[in-house]
Protein backbone atom coordinates (compact mmCIF):
# COMPACT_ATOMS: atom_id res chain seq x y z
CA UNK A 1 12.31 18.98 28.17
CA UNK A 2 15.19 21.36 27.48
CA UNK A 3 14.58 25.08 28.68
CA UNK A 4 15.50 27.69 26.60
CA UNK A 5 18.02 30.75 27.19
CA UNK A 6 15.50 32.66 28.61
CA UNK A 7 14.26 30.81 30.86
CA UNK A 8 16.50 29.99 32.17
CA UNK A 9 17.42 33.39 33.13
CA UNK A 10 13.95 33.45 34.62
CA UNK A 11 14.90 30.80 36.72
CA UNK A 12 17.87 32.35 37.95
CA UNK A 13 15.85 35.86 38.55
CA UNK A 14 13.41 33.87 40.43
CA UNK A 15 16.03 32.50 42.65
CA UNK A 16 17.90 35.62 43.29
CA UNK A 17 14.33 37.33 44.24
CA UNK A 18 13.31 34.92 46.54
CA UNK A 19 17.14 34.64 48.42
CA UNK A 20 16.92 38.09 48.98
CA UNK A 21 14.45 37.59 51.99
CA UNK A 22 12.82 40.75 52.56
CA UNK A 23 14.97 43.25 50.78
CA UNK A 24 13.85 45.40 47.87
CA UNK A 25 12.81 43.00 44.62
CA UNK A 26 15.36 43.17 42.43
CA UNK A 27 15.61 44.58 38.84
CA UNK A 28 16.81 41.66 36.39
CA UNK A 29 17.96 42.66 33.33
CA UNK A 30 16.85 40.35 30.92
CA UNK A 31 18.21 39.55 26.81
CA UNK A 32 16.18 38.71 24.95
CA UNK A 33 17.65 36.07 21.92
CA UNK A 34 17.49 37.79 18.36
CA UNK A 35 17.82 36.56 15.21
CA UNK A 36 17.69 37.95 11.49
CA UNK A 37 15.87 36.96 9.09
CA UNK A 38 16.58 34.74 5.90
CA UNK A 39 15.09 33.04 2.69
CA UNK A 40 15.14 29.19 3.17
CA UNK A 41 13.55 25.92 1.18
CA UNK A 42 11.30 24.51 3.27
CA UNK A 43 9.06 21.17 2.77
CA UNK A 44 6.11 21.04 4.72
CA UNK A 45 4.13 17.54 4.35
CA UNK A 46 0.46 18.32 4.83
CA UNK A 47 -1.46 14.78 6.27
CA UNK A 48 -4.70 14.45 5.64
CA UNK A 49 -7.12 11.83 6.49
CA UNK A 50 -8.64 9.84 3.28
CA UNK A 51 -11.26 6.83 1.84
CA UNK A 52 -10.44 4.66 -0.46
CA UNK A 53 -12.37 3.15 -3.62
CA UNK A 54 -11.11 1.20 -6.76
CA UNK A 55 -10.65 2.97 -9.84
CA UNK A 56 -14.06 0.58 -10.68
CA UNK A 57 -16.52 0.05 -7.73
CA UNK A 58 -19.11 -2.00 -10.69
CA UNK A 59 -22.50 -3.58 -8.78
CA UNK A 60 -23.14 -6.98 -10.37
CA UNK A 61 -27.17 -6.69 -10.91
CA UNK A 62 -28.82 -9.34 -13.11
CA UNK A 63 -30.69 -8.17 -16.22
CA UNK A 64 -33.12 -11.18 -16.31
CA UNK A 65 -35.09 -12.91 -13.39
CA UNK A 66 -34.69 -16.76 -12.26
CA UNK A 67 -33.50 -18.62 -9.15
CA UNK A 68 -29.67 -18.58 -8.32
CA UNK A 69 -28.22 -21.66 -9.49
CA UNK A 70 -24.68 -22.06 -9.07
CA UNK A 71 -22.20 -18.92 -7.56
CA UNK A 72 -18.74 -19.95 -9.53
CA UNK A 73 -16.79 -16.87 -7.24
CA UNK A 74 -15.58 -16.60 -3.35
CA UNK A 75 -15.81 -13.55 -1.83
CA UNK A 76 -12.10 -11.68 -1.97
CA UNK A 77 -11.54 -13.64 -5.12
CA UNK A 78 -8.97 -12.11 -7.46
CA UNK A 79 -10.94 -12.50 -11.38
CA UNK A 80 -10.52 -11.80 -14.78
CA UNK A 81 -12.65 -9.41 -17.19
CA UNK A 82 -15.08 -12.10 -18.56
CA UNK A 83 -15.21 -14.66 -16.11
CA UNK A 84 -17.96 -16.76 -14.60
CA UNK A 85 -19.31 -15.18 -11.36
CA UNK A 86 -23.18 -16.35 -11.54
CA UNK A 87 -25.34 -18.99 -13.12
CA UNK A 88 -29.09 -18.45 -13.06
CA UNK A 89 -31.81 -21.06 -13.41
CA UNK A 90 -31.82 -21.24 -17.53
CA UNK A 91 -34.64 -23.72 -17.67
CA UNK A 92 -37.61 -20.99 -19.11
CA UNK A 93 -35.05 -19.25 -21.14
CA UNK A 94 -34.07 -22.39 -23.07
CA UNK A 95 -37.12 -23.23 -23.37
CA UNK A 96 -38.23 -19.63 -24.94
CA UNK A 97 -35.17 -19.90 -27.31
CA UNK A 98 -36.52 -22.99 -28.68
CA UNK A 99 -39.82 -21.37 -29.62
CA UNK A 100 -37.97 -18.69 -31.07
CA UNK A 101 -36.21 -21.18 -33.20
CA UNK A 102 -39.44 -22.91 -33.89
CA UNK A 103 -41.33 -19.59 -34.68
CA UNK A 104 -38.15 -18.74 -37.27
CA UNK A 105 -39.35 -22.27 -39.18
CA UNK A 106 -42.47 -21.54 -39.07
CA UNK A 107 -42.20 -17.80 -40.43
CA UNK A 108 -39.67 -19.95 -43.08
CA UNK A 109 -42.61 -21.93 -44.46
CA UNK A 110 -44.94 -19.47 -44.85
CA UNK A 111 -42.41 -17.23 -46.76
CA UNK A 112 -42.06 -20.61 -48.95
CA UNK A 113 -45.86 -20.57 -49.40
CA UNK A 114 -46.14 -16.94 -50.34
CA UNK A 115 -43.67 -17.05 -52.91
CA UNK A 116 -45.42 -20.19 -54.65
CA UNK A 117 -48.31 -18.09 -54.24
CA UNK A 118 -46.96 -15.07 -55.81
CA UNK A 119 -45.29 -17.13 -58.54
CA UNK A 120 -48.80 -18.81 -59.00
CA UNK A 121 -50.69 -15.20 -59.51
CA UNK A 122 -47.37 -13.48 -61.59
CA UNK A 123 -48.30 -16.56 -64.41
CA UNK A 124 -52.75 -16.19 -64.17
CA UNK A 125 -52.39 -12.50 -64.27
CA UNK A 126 -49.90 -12.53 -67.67
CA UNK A 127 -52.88 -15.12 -69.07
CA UNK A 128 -55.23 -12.49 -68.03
CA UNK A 129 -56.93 -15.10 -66.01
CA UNK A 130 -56.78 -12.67 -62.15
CA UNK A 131 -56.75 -9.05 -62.24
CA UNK A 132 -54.00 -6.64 -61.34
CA UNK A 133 -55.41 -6.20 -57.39
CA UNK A 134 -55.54 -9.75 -56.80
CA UNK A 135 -51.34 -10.27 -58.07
CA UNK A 136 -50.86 -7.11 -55.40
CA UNK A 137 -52.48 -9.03 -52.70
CA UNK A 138 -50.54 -11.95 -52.89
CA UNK A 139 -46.99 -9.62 -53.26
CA UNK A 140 -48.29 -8.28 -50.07
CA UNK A 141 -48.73 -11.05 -48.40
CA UNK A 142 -45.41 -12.27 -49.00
CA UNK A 143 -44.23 -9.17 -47.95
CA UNK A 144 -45.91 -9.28 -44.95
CA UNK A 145 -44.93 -13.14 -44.15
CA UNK A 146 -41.18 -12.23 -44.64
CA UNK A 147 -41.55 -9.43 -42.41
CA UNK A 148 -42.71 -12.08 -39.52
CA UNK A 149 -39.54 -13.63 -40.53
CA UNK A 150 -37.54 -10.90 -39.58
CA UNK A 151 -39.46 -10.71 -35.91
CA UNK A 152 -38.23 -14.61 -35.63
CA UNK A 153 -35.23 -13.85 -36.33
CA UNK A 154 -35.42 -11.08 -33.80
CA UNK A 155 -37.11 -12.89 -31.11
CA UNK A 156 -34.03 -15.61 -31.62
CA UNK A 157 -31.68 -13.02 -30.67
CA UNK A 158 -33.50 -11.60 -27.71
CA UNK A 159 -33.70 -15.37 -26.73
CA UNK A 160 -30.26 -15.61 -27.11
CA UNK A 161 -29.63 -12.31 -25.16
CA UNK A 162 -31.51 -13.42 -22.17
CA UNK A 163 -30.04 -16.86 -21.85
CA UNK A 164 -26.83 -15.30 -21.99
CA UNK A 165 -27.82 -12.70 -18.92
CA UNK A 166 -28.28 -15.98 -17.11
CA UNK A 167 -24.65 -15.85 -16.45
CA UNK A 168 -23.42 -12.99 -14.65
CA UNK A 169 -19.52 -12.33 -16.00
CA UNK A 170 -17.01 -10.04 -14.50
CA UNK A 171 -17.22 -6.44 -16.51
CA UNK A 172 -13.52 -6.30 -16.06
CA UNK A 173 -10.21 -7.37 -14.00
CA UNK A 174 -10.75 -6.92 -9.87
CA UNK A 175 -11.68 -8.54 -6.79
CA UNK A 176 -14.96 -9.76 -5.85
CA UNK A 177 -16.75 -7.89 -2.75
CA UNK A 178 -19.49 -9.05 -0.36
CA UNK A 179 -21.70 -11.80 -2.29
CA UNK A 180 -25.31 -10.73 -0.92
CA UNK A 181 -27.30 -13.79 -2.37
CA UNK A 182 -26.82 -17.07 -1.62
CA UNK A 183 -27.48 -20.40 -3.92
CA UNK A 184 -31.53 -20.88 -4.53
CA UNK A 185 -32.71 -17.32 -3.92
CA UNK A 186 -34.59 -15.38 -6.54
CA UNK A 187 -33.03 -12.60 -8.19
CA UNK A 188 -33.85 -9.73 -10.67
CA UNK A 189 -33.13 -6.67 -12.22
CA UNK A 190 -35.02 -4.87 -9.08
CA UNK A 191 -33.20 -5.93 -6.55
CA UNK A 192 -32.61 -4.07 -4.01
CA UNK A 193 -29.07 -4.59 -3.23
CA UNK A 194 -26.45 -5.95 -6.16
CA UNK A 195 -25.39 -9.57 -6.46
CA UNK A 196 -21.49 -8.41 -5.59
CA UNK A 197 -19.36 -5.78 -6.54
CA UNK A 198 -16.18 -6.29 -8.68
CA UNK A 199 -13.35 -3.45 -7.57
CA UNK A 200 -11.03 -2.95 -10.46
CA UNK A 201 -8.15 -1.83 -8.04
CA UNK A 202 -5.28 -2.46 -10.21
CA UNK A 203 -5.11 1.46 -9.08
CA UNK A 204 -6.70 3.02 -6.11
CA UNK A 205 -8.57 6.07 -5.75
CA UNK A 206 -7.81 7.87 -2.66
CA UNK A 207 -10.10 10.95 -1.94
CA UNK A 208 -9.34 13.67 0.38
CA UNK A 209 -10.64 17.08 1.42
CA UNK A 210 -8.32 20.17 0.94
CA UNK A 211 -9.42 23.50 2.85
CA UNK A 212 -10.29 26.75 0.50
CA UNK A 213 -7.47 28.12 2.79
CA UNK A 214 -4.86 25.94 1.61
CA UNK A 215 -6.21 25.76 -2.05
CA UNK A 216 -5.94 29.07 -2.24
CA UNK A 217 -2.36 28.97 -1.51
CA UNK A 218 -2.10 27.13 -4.20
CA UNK A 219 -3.27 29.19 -6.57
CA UNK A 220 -1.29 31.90 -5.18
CA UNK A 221 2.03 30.17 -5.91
CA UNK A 222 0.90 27.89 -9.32
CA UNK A 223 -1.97 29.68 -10.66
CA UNK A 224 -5.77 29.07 -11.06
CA UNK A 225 -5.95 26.75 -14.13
CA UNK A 226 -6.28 23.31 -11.94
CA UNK A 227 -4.66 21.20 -14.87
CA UNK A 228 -1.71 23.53 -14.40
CA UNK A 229 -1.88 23.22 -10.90
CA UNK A 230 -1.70 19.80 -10.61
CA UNK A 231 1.09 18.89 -13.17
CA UNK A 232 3.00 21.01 -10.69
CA UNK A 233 2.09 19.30 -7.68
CA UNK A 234 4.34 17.12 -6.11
CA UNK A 235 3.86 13.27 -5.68
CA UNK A 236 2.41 12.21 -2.53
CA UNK A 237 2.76 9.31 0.53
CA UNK A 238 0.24 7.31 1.37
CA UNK A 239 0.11 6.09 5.15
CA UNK A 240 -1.75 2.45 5.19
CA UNK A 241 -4.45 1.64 8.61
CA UNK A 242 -1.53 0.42 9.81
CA UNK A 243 0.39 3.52 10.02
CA UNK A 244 3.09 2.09 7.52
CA UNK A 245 3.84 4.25 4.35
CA UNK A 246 2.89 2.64 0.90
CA UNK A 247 5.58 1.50 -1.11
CA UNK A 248 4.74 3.67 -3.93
CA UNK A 249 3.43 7.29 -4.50
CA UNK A 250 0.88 8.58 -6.29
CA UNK A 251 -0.13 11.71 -8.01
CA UNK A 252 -3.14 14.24 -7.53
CA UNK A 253 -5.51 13.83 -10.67
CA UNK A 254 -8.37 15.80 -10.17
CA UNK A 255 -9.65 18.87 -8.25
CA UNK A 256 -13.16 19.68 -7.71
CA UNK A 257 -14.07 23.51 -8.84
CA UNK A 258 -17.19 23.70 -6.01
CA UNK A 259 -16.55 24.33 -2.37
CA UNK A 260 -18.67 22.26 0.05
CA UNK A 261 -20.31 25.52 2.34
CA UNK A 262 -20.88 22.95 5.32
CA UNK A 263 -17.19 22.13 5.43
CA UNK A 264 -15.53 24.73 3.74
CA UNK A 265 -13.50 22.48 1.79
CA UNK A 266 -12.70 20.41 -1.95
CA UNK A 267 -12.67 17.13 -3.03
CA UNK A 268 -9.34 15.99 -4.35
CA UNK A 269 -9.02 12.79 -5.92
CA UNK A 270 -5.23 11.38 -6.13
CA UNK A 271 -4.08 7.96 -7.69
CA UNK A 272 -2.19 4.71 -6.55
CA UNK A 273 -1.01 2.33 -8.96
CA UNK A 274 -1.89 -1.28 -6.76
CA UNK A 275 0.31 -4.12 -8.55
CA UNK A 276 0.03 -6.28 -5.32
CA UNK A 277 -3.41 -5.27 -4.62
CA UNK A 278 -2.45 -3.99 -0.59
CA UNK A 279 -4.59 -1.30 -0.74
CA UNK A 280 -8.27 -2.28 -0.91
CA UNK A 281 -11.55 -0.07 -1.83
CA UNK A 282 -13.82 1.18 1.12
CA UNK A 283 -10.75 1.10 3.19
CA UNK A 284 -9.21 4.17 5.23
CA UNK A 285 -6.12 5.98 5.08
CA UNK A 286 -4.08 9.28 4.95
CA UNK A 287 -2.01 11.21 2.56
CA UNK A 288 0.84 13.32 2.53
CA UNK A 289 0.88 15.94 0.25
CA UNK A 290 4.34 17.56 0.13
CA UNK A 291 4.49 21.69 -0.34
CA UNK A 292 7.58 22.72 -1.19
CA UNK A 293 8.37 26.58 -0.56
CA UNK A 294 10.94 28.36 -2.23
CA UNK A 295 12.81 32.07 -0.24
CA UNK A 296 10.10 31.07 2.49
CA UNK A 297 11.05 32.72 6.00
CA UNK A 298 10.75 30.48 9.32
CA UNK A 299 11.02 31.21 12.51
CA UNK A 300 10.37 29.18 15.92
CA UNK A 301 7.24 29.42 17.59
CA UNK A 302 8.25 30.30 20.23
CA UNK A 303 8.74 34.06 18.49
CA UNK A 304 5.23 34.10 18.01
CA UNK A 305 1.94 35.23 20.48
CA UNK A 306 -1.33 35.26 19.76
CA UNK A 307 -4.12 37.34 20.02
CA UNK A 308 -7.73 36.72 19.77
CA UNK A 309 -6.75 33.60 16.66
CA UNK A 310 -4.43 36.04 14.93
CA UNK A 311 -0.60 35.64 14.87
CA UNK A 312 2.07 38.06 15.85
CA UNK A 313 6.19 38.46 16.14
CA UNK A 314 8.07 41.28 18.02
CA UNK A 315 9.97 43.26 14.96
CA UNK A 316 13.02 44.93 16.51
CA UNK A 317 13.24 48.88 14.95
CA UNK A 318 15.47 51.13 16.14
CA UNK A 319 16.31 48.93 19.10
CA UNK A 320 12.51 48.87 20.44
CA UNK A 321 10.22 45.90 20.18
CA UNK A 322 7.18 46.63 17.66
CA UNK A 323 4.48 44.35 17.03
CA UNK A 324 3.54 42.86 14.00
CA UNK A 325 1.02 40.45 12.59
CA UNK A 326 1.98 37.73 10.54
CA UNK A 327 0.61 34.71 8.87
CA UNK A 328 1.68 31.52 9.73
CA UNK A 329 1.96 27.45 9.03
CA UNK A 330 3.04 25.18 11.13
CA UNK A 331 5.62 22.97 10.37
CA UNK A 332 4.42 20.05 12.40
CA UNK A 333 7.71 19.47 14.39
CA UNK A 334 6.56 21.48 17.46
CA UNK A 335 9.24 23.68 16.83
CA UNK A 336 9.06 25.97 13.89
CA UNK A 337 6.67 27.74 11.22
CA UNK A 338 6.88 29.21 7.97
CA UNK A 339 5.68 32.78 7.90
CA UNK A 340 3.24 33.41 4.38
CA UNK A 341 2.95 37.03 5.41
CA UNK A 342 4.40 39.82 7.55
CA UNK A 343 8.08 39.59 7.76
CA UNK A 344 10.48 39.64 4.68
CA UNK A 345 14.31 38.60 4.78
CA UNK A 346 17.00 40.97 6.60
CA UNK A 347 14.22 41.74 9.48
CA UNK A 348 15.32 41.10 12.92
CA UNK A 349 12.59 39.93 15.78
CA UNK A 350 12.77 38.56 19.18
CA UNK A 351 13.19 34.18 18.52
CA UNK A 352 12.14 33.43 22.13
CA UNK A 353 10.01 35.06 24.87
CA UNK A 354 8.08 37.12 22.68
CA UNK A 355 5.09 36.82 24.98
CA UNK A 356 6.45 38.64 27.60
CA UNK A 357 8.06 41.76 25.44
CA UNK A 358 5.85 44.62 25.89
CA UNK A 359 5.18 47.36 22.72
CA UNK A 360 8.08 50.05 22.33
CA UNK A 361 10.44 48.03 24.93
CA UNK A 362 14.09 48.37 24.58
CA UNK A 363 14.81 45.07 23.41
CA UNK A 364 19.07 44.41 23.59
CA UNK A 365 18.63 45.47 27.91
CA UNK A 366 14.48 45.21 28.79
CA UNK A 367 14.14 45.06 32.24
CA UNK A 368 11.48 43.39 34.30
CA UNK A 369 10.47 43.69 37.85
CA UNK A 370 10.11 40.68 39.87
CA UNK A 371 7.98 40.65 43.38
């Protein structure tokens, strides 16, 4: 570890002090680095620590009952929009769709039958043989048999509907997840757990939590419309489970208006296109979002003390050390900060030490006592 300047004129007071046996301490005069301040560019990448999901997470759930006949899928499989995932026992549904067809001929012939009937009573009624009511009766009835007609022809398509539900077809392009039933077992539309799921991750969701703190700078520097804010946000890393950065970068797309009062926080959702489909839903990861800061001041830390959680430099005015509280962010090299509030360019403050500069001290020659 390298020491600074000043200590290691500590050092060197120390070992004066101590060589001088038991004469008088002496009186080290001590000076303090300064440096000025100026407007920079900064980037600071923000990580943060995210889940995440396919842009489609769709449960598989069967719409009919009926024994599992034949699974036509692996789990991990890569499938198409359409294709065959399930096949259910279609014995009883067959069989209802051919009593729907037979209930269609059926509802055929007696539509034939009324309309002989009617044509019968149209031709005694113009003879004056039947009255008016009895011509009526029969137009009703054929009325009535074509409306059974229609519920054939109804009960054929529901038929049809249900056969079809016997096969289970991907709703659209993905991989297949976890396949919960096996071959034989009897499923239904109450099961308790889906079939499968079928990720569409041909882009990835990855969802992350940004503090009110740091959303708030946000809106400081970009406004409070969030569809302006985010066209203005930068793209942003992802960093795979394996610590590796993802190939390609995504973009925020959505910011959630409510702040969670447990956490303190927002949901952000960003987006990764996923050509190779690497990334994976349910998996873990982190982000980098990027914040760029334009005539931003830093300094090191080592110019700042704390007290009690809040933040402060030594300001140099008139040649005396003043103390001033400031807002800071780190800058995650260990080294440096930018400051969001409390200093301003052409300042000057103590750069190193500033923990051991006392209020109103003359800061080019401070002396310190050493016992």
């Amino acid at each position: 570890m390298k020491l600074t300047r000043l200590s290691l004129y500590l050092v060197a007071a120390a070992a004066i002090a101590s060589s001088c046996g038991n004469e008088e301490p002496a009186k080290i005069e001590i000076n303090y680095p300064v440096m000025t301040i100026k407007d920079t560019t900064v980037v600071i990448p923000t990580t943060i620590n995210a889940t995440l999901t396919g842009r489609q997470d769709i449960a598989i759930i069967p719409q009919v009952s009926g024994f599992l006949e034949e699974l036509c899928v692996k789990e991990g499989e890569k499938v198409k929009k359409g294709q065959l995932l399930f096949v259910l026992d279609q014995t009883k549904l067959k069989a209802a769709l051919d009593v729907a067809y037979s209930n269609v001929e059926a509802a055929k012939a007696s539509v034939a039958t009324e309309e002989l009937n009617v044509k019968s009573r149209k031709q005694l009624f113009e003879e004056d043989i039947i009255s008016e009511y009895e011509l009526k009766m029969a137009e009703n009835k054929l009325l009535a048999a074509k409306a059974s007609l229609e519920q054939a022809y109804a009960q054929v398509t529901t038929a049809k509907t249900d056969l079809s539900f016997s096969e289970l077809r991907a709703p659209s392009d993905g991989v297949v997840g976890s396949i919960t039933y096996r071959q034989g077992a009897l499923v239904s539309p109450s099961i308790e757990k889906p079939m499968t799921y079928v990720s569409d991750n041909s882009q990835m969701y990855a969802y992350f939590a940004m503090t009110e703190a740091k959303l708030l700078s946000f809106y400081e520097m970009f406004g409070t419309d969030n569809d302006h804010l985010i066209s203005l946000l930068p793209p942003i890393e992802l960093l795979m489970a394996n610590g590796k950065k993802y190939e390609l970068q995504g973009k925020v797309e959505s910011i959630s208006g409510v702040i969670d009062p447990l956490t303190g926080t927002t949901s952000v959702r960003s987006v990764f296109d996923n050509p190779d489909r690497i990334l994976r839903s349910g998996g873990a990861c982190r982000v980098q979002l990027p914040v760029t800061y334009d005539n931003a001041v830093v300094i090191p830390l080592s110019a700042t003390y704390d007290i009690q959680n809040k933040h402060f430099v030594y300001t140099i005015v008139d040649g005396k050390a003043k103390a001033r509280e400031v807002t800071i962010e780190n800058l995650g090299d260990g080294r440096n900060c930018v400051v969001h509030s409390g200093l301003k360019a052409g300042e000057r403050i103590v750069s190193d030490g500033a923990g051991l500069v006392k209020e109103g001290e003359q800061i080019d020659q401070v002396s310190i006592d050493l016992n």
